[in-house]
N, C-alpha and C. Protein backbone atom coordinates (compact mmCIF):
# COMPACT_ATOMS: atom_id res chain seq x y z
N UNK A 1 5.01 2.70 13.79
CA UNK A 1 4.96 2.96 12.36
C UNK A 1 4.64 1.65 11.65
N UNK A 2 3.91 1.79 10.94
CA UNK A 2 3.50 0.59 9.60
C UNK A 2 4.30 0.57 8.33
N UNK A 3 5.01 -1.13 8.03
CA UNK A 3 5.74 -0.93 6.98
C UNK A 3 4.53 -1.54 5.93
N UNK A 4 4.58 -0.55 4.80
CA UNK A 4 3.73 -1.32 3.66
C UNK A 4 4.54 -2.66 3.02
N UNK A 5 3.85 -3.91 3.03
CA UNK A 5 3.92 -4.92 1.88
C UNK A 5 4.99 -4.54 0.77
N UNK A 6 3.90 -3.44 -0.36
CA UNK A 6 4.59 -3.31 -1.33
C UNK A 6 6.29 -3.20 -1.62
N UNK A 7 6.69 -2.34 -0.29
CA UNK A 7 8.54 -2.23 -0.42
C UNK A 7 8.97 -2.74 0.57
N UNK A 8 8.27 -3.36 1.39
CA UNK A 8 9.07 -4.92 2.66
C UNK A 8 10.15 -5.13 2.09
N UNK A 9 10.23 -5.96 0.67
CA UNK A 9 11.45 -6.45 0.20
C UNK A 9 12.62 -5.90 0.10
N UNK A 10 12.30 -4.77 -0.20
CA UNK A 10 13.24 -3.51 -0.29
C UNK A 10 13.80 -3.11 1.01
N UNK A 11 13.00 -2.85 2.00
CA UNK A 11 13.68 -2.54 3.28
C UNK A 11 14.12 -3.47 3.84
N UNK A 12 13.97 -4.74 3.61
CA UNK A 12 14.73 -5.89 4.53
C UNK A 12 15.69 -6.41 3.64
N UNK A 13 15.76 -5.92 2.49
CA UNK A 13 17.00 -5.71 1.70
C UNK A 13 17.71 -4.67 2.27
N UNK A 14 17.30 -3.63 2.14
CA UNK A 14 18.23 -2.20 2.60
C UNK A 14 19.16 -2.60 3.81
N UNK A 15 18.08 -3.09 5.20
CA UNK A 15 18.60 -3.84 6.53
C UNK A 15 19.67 -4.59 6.53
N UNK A 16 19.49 -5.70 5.25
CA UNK A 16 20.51 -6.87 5.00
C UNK A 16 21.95 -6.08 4.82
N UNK A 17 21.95 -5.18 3.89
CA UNK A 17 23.11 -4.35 3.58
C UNK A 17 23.46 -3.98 4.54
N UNK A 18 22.50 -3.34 5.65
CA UNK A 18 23.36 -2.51 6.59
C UNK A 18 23.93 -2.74 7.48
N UNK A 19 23.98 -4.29 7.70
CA UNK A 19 24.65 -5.10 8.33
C UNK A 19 23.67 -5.82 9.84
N UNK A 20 22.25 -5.90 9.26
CA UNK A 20 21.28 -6.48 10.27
C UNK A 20 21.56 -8.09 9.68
N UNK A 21 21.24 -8.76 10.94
CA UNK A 21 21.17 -10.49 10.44
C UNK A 21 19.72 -10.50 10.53
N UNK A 22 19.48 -11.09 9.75
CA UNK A 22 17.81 -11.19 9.37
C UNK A 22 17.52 -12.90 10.02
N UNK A 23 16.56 -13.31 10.77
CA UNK A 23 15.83 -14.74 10.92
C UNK A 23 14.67 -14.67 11.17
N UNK A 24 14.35 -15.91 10.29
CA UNK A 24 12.67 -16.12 10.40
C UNK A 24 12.46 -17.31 11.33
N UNK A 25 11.43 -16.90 12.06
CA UNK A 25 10.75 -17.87 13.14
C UNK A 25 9.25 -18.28 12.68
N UNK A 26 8.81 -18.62 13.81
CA UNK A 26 8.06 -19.45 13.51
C UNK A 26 6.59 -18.21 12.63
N UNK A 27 6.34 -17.26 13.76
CA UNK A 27 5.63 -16.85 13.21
C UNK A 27 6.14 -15.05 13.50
N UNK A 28 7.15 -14.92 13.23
CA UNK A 28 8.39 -13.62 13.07
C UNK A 28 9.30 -13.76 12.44
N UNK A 29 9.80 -12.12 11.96
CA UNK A 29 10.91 -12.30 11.94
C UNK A 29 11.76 -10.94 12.54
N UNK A 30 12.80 -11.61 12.99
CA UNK A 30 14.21 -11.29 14.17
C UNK A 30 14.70 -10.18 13.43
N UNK A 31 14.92 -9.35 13.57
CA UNK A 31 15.80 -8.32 13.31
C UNK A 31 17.26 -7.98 14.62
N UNK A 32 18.15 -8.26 13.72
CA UNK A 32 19.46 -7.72 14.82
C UNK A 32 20.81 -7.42 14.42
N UNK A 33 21.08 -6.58 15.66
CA UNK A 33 22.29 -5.86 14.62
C UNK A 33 23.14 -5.43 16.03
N UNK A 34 24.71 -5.85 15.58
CA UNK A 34 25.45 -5.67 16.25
C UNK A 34 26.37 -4.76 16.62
N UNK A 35 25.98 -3.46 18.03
CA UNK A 35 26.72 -2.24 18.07
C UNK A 35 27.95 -2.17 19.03
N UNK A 36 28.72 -1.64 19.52
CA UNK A 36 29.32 -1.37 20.61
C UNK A 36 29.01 -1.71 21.68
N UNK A 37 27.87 -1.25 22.49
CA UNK A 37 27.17 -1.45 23.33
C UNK A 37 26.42 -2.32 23.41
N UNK A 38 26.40 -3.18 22.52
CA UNK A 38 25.43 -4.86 22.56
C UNK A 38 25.14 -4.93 21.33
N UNK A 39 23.36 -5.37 21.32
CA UNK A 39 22.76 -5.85 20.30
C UNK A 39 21.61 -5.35 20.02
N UNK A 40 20.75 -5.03 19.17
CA UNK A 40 19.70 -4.72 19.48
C UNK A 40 19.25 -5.54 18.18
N UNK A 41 17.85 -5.83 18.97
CA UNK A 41 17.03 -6.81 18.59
C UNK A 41 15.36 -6.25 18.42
N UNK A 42 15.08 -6.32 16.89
CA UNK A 42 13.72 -6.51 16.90
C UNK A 42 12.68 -7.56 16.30
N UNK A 43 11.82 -6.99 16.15
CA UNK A 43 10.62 -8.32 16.05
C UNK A 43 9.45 -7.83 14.61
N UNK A 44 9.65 -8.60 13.24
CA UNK A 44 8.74 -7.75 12.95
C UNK A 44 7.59 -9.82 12.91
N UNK A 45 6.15 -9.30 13.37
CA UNK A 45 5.24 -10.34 13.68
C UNK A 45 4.78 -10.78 12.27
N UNK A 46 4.89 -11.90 11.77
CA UNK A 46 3.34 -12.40 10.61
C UNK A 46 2.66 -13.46 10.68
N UNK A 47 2.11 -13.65 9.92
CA UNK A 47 1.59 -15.10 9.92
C UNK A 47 1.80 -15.71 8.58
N UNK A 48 2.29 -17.04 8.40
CA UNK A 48 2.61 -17.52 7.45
C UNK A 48 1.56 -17.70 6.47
N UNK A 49 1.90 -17.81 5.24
CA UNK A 49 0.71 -17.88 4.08
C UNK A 49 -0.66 -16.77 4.56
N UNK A 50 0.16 -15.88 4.78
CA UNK A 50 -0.93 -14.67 4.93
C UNK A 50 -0.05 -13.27 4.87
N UNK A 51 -0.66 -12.25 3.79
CA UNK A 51 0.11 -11.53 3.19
C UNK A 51 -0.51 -10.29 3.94
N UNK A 52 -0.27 -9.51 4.58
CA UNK A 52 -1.30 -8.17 5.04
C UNK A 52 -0.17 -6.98 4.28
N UNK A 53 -1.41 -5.85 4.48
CA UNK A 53 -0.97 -4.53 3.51
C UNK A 53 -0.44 -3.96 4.71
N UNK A 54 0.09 -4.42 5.74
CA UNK A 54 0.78 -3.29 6.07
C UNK A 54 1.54 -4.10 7.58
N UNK A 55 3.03 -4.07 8.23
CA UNK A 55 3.48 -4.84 9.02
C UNK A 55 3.68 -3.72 9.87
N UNK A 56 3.52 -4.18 11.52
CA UNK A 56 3.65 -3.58 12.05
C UNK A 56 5.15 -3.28 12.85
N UNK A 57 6.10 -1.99 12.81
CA UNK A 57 7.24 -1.80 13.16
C UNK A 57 7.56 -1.55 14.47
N UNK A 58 8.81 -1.76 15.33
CA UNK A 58 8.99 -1.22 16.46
C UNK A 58 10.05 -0.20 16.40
N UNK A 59 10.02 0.40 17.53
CA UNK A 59 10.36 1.86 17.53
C UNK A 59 11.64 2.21 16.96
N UNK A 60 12.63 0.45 17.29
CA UNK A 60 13.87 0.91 16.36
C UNK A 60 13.87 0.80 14.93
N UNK A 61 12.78 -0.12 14.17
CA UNK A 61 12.83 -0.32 13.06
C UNK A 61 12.13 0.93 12.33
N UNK A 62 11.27 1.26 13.67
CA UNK A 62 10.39 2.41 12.74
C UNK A 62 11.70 3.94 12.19
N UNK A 63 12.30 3.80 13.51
CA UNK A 63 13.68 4.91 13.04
C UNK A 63 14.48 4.33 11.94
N UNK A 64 14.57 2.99 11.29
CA UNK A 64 15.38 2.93 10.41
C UNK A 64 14.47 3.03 9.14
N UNK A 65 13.28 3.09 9.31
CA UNK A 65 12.69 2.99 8.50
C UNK A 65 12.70 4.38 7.83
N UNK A 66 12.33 5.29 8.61
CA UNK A 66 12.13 7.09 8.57
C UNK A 66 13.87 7.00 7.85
N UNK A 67 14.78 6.28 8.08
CA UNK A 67 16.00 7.02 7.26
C UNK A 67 16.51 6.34 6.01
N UNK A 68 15.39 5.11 5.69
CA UNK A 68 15.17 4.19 4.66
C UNK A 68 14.25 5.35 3.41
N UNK A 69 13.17 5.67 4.13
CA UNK A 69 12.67 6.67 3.43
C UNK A 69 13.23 7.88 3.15
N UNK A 70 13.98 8.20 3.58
CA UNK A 70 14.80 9.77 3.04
C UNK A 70 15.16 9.60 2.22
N UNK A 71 16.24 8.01 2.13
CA UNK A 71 16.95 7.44 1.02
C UNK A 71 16.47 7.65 0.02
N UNK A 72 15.08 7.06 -0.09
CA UNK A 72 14.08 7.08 -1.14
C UNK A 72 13.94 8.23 -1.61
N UNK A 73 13.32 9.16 -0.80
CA UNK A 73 13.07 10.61 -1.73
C UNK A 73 14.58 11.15 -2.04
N UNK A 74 15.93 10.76 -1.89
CA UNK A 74 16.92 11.75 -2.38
C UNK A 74 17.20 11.06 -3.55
N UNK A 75 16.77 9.81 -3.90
CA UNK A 75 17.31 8.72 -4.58
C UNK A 75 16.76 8.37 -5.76
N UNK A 76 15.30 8.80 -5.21
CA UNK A 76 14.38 8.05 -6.42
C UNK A 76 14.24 6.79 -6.59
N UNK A 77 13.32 6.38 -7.51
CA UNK A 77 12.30 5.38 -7.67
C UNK A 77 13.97 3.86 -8.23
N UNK A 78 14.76 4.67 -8.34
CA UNK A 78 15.55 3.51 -8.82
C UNK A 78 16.07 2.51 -7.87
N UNK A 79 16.40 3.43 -6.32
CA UNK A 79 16.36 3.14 -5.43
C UNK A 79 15.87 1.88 -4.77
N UNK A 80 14.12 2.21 -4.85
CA UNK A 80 13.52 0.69 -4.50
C UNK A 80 13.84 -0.19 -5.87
N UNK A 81 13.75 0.05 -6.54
CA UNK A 81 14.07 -1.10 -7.39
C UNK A 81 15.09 -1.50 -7.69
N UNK A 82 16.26 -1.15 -7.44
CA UNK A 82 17.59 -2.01 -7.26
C UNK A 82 17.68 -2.82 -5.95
N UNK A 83 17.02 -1.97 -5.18
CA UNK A 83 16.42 -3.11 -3.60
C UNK A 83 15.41 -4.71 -4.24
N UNK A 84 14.70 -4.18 -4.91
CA UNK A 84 13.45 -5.42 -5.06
C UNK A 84 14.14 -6.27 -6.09
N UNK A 85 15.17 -5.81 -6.97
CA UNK A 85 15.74 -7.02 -7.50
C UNK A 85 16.65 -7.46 -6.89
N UNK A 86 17.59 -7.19 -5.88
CA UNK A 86 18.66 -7.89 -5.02
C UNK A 86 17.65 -8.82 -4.55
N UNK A 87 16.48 -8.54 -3.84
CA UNK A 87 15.63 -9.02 -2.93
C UNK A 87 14.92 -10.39 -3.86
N UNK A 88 15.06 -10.40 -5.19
CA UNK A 88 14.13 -10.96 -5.88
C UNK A 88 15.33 -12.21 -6.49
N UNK A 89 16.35 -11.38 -6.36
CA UNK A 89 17.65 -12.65 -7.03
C UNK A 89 17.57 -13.45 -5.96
N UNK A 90 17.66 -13.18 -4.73
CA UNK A 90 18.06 -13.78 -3.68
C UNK A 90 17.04 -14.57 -3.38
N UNK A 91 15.93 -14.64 -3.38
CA UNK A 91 14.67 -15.00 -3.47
C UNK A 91 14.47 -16.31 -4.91
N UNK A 92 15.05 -15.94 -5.83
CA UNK A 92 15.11 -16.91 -6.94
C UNK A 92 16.04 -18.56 -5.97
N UNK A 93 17.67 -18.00 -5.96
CA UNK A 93 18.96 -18.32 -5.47
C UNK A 93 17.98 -19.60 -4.56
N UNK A 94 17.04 -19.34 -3.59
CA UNK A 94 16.88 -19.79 -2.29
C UNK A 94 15.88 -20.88 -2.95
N UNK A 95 14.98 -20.63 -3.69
CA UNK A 95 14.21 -21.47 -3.93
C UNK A 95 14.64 -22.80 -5.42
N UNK A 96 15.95 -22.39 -5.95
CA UNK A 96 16.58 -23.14 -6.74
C UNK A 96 17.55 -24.35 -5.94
N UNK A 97 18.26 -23.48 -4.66
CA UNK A 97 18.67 -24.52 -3.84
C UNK A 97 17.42 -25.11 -3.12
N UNK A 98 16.60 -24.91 -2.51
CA UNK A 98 15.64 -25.62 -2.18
C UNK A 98 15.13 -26.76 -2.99
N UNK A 99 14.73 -26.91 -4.54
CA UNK A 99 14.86 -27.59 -5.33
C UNK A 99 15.65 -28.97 -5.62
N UNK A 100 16.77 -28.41 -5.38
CA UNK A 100 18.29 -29.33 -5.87
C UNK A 100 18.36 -30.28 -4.49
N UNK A 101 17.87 -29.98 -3.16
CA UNK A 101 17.83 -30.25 -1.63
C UNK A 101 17.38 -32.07 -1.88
């Protein structure tokens, strides 16, 4: 499954909530989350200073994704956008301490 650009922020917001640890590498980023039975770990790929319309998901992200989207249609449009401003404070937060560094 392909995640669009446009609500990335939103779903790796949604993720953050749901108790995934998010890290960025060099040219990824880590998805993982800690169950009973271990860990599971995914991979979503980019390339830095390069924005594409659409990221490509793996099979566990693509299932969280399919229940990211239900969210959406029971939820409505307010939904992503209480995601894209958590995503956008936090995003401010990071680059103000970066600043002050």
């Amino acid at each position: 499954m392909k995640l669009p650009n446009s609500i990335s922020p939103a779903f790796i917001e949604w993720l953050d909530r749901g108790g995934h640890k998010i890290e960025l590498k060099k040219n990824a980023m880590i998805v993982k989350k800690q169950f009973s039975d271990g860990v599971k770990r995914s991979v979503i790929p980019f390339e830095r200073h390069e924005i594409k319309e659409f990221y490509e998901l793996d099979e566990y992200l693509s299932q969280r994704y399919e229940l990211f989207l239900k969210q959406y249609f029971n939820n409505g449009k307010g939904f992503i956008q209480d995601l894209h401003l958590a995503m956008a404070s936090k995003y401010r937060k990071a680059v103000m301490m970066n600043n002050l560094a």
